[in-house]
C-alpha atoms as a PDB file:
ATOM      1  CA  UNK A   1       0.000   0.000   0.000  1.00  0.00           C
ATOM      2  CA  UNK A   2       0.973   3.664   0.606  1.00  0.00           C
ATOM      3  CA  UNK A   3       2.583   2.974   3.732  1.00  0.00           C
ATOM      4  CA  UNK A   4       6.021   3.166   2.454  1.00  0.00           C
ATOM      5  CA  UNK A   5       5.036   6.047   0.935  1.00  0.00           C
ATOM      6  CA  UNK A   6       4.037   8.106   3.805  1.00  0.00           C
ATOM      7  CA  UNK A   7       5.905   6.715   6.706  1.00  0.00           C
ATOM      8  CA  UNK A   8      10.079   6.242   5.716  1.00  0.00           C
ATOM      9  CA  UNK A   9      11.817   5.703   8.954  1.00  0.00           C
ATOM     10  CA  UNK A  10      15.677   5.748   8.897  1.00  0.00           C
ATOM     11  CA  UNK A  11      17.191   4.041  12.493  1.00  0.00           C
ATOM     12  CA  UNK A  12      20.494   3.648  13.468  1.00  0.00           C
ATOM     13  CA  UNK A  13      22.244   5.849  10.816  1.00  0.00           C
ATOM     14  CA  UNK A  14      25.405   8.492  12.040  1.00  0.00           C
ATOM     15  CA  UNK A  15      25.081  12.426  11.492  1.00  0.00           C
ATOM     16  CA  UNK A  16      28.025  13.997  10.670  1.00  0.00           C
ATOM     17  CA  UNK A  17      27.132  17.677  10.398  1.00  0.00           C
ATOM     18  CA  UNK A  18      23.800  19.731  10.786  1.00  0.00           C
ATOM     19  CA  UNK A  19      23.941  22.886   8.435  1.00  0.00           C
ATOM     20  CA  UNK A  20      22.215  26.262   8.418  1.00  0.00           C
ATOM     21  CA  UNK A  21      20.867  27.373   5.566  1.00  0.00           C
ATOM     22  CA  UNK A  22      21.708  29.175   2.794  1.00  0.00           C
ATOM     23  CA  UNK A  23      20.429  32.373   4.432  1.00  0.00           C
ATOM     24  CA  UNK A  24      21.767  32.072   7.512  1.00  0.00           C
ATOM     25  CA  UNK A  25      25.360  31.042   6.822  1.00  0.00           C
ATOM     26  CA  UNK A  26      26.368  31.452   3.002  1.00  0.00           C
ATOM     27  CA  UNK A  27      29.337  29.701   3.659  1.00  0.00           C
ATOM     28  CA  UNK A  28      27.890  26.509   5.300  1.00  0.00           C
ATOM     29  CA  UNK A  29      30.491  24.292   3.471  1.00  0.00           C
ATOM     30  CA  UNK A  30      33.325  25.618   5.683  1.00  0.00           C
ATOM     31  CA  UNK A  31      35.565  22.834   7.829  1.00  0.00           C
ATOM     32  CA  UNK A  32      38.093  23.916  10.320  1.00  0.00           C
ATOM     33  CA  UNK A  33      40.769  22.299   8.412  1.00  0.00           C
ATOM     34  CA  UNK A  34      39.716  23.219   5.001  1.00  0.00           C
ATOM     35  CA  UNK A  35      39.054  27.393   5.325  1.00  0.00           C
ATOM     36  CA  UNK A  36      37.420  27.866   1.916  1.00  0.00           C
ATOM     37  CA  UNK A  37      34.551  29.836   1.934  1.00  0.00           C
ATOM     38  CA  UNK A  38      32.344  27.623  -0.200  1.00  0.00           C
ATOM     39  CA  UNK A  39      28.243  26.511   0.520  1.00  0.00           C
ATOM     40  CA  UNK A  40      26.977  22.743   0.502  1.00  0.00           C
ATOM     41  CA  UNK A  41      25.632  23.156  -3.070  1.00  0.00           C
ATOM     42  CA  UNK A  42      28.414  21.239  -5.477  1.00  0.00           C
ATOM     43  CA  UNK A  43      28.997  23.460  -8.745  1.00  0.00           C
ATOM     44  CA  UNK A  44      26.007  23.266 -11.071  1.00  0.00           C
ATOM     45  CA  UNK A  45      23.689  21.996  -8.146  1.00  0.00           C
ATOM     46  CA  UNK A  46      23.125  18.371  -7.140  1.00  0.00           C
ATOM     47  CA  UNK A  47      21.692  16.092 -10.455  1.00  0.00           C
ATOM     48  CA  UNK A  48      17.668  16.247 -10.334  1.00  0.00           C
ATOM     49  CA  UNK A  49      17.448  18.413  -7.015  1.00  0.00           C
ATOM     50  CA  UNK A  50      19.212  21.678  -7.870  1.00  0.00           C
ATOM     51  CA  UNK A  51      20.565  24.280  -4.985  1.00  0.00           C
ATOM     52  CA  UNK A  52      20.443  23.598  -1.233  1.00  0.00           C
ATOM     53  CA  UNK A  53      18.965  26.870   0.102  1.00  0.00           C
ATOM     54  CA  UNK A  54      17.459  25.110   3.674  1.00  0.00           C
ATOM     55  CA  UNK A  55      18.804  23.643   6.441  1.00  0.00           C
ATOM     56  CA  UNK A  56      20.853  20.201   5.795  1.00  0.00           C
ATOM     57  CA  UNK A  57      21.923  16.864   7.632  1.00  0.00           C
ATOM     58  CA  UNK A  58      24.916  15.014   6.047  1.00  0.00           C
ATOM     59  CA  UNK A  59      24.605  11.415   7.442  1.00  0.00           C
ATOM     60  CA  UNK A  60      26.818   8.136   7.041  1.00  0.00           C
ATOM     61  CA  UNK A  61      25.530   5.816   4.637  1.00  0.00           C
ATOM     62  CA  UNK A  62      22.238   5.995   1.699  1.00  0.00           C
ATOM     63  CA  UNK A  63      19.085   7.089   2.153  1.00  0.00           C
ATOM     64  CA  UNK A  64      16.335   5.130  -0.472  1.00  0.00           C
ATOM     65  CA  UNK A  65      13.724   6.890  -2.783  1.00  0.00           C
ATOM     66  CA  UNK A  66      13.434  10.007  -4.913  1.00  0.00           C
ATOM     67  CA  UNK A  67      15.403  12.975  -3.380  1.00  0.00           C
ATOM     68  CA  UNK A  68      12.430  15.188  -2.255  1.00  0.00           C
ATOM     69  CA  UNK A  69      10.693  13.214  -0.555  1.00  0.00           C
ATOM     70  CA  UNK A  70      10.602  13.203   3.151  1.00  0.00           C
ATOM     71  CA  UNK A  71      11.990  11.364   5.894  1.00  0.00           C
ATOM     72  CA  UNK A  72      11.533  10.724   9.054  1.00  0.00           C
ATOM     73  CA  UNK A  73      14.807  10.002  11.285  1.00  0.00           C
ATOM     74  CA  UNK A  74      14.052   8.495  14.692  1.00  0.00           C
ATOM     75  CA  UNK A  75      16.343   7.591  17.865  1.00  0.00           C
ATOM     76  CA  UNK A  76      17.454   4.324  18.449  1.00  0.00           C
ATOM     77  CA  UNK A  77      15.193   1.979  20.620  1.00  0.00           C
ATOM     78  CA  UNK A  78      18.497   0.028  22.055  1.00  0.00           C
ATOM     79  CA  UNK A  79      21.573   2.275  23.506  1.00  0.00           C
ATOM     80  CA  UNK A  80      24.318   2.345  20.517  1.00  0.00           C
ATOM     81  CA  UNK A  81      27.400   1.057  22.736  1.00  0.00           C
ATOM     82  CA  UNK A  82      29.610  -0.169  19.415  1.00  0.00           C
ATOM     83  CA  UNK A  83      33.201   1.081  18.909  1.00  0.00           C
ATOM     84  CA  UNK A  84      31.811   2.376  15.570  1.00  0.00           C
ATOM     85  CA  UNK A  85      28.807   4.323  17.000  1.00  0.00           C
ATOM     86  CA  UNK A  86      30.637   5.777  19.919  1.00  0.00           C
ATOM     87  CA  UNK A  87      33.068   7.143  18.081  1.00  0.00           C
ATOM     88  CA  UNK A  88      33.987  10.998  17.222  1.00  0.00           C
ATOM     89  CA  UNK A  89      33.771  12.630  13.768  1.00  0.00           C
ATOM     90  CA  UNK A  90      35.854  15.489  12.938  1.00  0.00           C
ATOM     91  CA  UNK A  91      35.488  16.246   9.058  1.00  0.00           C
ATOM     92  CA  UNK A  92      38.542  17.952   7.491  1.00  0.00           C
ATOM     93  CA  UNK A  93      37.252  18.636   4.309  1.00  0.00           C
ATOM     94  CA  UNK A  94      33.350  18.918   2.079  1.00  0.00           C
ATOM     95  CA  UNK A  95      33.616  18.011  -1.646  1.00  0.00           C
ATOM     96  CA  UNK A  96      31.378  20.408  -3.717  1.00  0.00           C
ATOM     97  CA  UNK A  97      33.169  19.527  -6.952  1.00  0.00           C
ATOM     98  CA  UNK A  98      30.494  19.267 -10.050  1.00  0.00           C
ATOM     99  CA  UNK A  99      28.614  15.861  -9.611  1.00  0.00           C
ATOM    100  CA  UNK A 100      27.544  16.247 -13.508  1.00  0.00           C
ATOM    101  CA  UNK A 101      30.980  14.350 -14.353  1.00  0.00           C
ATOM    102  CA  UNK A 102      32.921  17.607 -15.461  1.00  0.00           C
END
């Protein structure tokens, strides 16, 4: 049915960075080892979505189905105690290279 549809839960995936959007911080892109002033949006805008102008969530891992539609990401029912989950992510550096192939 239309369950799948409406309700797309996501558990147990990592978030690496929560960004403001476009006009709050036009240079949203920015790492503290990489000090180009550059915003999310890759050059050219990302294939069949176009510019990032909102707030954003860059998460390990895929997310399934069309890139507009929504999702729902809920907490973890059991406590995430794995080496992999506990640990701390710095990012050094945000690729916004063309993702058209040139």
């Amino acid at each position: 049915g239309q369950n799948g549809y409406h309700h797309r839960t996501e558990i147990n995936k990592k978030i690496y960075r929560i960004g403001k959007s476009l006009k709050d911080d036009e240079n949203n892109a920015m790492t503290d080892a990489d000090l180009t002033e550059k915003a999310i949006t890759p050059i050219g805008g990302f294939p069949h979505y176009g510019i990032v102008r909102n707030e954003w969530l860059m998460i390990k891992g895929c997310v399934t189905g069309p890139k507009k539609r929504v999702l729902t990401l809920r907490k973890s029912l059991l406590p995430q105690m794995s080496r992999i989950a506990l640990e701390q992510i710095k990012l050094k550096f945000i690729d916004t290279a063309s993702k058209m192939g040139h």
